[in-house]
Protein backbone atom coordinates (compact mmCIF):
# COMPACT_ATOMS: atom_id res chain seq x y z
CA UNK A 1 46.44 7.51 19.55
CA UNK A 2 45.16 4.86 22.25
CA UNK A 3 43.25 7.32 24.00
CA UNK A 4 41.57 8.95 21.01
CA UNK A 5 40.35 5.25 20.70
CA UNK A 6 38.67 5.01 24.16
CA UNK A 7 37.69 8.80 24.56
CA UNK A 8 33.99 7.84 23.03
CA UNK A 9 33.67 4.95 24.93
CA UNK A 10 35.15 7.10 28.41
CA UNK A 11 32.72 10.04 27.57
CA UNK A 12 29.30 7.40 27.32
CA UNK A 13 30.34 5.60 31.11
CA UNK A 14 30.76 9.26 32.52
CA UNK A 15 27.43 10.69 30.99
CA UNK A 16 25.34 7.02 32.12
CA UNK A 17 26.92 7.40 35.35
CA UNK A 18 26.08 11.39 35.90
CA UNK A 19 22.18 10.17 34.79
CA UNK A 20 22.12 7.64 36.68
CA UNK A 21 23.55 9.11 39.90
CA UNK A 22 21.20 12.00 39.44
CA UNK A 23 18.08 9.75 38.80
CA UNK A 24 18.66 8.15 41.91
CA UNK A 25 18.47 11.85 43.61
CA UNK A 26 14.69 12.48 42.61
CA UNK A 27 12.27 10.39 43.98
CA UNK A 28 9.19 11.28 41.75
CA UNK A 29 6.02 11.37 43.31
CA UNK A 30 3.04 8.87 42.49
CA UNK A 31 -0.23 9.78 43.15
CA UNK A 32 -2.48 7.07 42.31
CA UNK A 33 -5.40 9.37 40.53
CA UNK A 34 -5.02 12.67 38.58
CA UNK A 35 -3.52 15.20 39.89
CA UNK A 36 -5.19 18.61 40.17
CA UNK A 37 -3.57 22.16 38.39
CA UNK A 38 -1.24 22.58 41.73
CA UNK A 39 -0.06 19.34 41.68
CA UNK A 40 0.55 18.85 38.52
CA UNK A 41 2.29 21.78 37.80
CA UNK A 42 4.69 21.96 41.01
CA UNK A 43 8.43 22.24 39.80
CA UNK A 44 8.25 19.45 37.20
CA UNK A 45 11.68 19.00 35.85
CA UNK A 46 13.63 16.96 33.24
CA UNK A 47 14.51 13.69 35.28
CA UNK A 48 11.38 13.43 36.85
CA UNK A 49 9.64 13.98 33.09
CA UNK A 50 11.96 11.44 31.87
CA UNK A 51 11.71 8.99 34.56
CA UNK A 52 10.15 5.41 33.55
CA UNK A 53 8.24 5.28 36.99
CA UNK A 54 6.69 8.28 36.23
CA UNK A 55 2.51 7.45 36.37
CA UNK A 56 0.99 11.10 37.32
CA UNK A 57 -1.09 13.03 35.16
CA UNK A 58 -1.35 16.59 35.19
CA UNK A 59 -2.26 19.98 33.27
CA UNK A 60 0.55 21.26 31.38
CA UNK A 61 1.98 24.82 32.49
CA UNK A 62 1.99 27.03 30.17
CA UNK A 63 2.29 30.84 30.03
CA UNK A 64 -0.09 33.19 30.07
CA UNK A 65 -1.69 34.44 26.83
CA UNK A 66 -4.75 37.14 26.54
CA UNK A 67 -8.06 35.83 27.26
CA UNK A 68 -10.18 35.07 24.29
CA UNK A 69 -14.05 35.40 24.12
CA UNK A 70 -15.45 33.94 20.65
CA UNK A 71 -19.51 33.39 20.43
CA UNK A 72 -20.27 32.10 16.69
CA UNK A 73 -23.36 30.50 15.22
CA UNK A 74 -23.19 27.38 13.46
CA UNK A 75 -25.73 25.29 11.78
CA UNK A 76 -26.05 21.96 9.59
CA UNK A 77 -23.02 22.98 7.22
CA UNK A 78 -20.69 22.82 9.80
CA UNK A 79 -17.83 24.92 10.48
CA UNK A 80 -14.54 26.43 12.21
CA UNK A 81 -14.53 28.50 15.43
CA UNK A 82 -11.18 30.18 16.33
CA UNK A 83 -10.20 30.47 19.84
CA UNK A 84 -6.77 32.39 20.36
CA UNK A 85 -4.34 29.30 18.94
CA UNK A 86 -7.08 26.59 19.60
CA UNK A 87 -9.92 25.78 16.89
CA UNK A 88 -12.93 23.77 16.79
CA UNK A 89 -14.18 22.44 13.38
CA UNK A 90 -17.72 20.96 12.78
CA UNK A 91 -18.36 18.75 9.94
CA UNK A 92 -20.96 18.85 8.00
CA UNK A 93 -24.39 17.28 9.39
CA UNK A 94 -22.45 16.95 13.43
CA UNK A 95 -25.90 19.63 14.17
CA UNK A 96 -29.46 19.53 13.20
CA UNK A 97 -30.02 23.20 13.51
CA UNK A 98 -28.31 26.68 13.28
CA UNK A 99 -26.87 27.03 17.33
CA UNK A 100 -25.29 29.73 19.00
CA UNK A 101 -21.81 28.74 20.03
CA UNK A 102 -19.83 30.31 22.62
CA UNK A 103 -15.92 29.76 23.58
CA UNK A 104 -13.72 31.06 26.08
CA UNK A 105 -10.16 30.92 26.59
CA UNK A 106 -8.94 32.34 29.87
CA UNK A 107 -5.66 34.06 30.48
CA UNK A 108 -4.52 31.32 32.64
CA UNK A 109 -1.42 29.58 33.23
CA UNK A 110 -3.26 26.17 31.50
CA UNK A 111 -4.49 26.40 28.24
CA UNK A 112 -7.74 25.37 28.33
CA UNK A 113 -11.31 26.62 26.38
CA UNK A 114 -14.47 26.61 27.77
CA UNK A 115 -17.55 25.78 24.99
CA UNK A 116 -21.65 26.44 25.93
CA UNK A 117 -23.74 25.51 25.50
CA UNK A 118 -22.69 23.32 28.15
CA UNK A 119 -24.25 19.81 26.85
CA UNK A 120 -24.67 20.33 23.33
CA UNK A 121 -24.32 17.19 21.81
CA UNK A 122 -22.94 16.55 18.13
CA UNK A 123 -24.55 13.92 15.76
CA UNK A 124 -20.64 13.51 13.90
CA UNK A 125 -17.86 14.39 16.35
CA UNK A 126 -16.15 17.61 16.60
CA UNK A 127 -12.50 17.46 16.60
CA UNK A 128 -10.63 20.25 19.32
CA UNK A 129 -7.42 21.36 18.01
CA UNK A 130 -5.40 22.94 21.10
CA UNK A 131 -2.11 24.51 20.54
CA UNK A 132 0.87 23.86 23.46
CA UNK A 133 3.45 26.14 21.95
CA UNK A 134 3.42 28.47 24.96
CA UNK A 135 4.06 25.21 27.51
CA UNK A 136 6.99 24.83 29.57
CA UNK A 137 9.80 21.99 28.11
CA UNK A 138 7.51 19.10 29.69
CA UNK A 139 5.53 19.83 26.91
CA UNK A 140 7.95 18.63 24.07
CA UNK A 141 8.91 15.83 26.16
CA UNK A 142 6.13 13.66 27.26
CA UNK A 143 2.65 13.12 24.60
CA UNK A 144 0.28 15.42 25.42
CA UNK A 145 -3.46 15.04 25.55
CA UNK A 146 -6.76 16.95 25.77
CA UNK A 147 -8.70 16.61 29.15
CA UNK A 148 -12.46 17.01 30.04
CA UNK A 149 -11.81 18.99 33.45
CA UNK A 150 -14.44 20.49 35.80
CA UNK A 151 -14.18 24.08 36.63
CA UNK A 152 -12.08 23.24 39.54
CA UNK A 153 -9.47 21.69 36.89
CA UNK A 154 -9.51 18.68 38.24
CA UNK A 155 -9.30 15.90 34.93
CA UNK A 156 -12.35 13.99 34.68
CA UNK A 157 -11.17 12.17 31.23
CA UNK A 158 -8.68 11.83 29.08
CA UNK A 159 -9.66 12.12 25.33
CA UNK A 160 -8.30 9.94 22.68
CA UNK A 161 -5.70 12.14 21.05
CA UNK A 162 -3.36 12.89 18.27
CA UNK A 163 -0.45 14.70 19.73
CA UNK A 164 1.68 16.65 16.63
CA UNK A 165 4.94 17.10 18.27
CA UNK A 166 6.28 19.69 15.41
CA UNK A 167 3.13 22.03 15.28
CA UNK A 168 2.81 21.92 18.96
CA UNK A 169 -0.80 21.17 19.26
CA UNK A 170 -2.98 18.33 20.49
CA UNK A 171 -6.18 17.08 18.36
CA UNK A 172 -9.56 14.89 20.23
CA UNK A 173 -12.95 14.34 18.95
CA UNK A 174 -15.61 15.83 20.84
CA UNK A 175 -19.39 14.43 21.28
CA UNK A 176 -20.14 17.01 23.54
CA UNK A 177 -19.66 20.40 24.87
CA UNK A 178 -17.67 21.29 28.66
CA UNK A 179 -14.47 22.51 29.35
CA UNK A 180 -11.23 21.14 28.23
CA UNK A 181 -7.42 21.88 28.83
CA UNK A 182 -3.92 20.40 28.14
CA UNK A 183 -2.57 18.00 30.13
CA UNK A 184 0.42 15.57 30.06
């Protein structure tokens, strides 16, 4: 009977003391300034995710899905362009004339779109809608956000965004057309 008592209390020191003993084994690396695609994405596992001195950012790994070519016109009424399991939707009034707008998705181990032309700006923002569901466990972990990257994949800038943990997709406004990805 005592030790029915104390068996809670036993199993809760042995599990802090396992996490703590193995937090103490991985010594997370800090780079002081984004990390590009290979070092983000080399062996990142659950302690290191979960560890509170944790201050890189990086692209999120994901697995490969078929690359998607989309090229759409859009004019003053706005509108929705599908890429794969990302989406861009333009209000109503964000352009002052019909445009031709293309997007591409690569097959790539980052998910990340590509919109021309490069530049275009929007008179109401755009809002980017980029799914994570084929991301490695980081990606339920840690909030997620949309990056501006060069074509390198180096981050430029983070965007402002809403991360929706259960749908498994990030969502920034956009004032302007480059190449974007998901990073953590």
């Amino acid at each position: 009977m005592r030790i029915s008592r104390f068996f809670p209390a036993a199993l809760l020191l042995v599990a802090t003391s396992v996490l703590i003993s193995c937090a103490d084994a991985v010594a997370p690396e800090q780079p002081t300034e984004p990390a590009n695609l290979s070092a983000a994405t080399a062996n990142p596992d659950l302690l290191e995710a979960l560890s509170p001195t944790l201050t890189r950012v990086g692209l999120l790994r994901c697995t490969p899905m078929p690359a998607v070519r989309v090229r759409q016109r859009v004019g003053p009424e706005g509108g929705t362009i599908d890429v794969g399991p990302h989406s861009l939707r333009i209000p109503r009034g964000a352009l002052s004339e019909r445009v031709t707008i293309t997007a591409y998705a690569p097959s790539a181990t980052v998910n990340r779109v590509e919109f021309g032309p490069h530049g275009l700006e929007f008179g109401r923002p755009a809002v980017l809608t980029m799914s994570y569901a084929n991301c490695n466990l980081l990606g339920s972990l840690v909030p997620k956000h949309i990056a501006y990257i060069d074509e390198d994949l180096t981050i430029l800038t983070l965007l402002e965004t809403i991360d929706d943990f259960r749908r498994r997709e990030v969502s920034a406004r956009l004032d302007h057309f480059s190449e974007y990805a998901v990073a953590w």
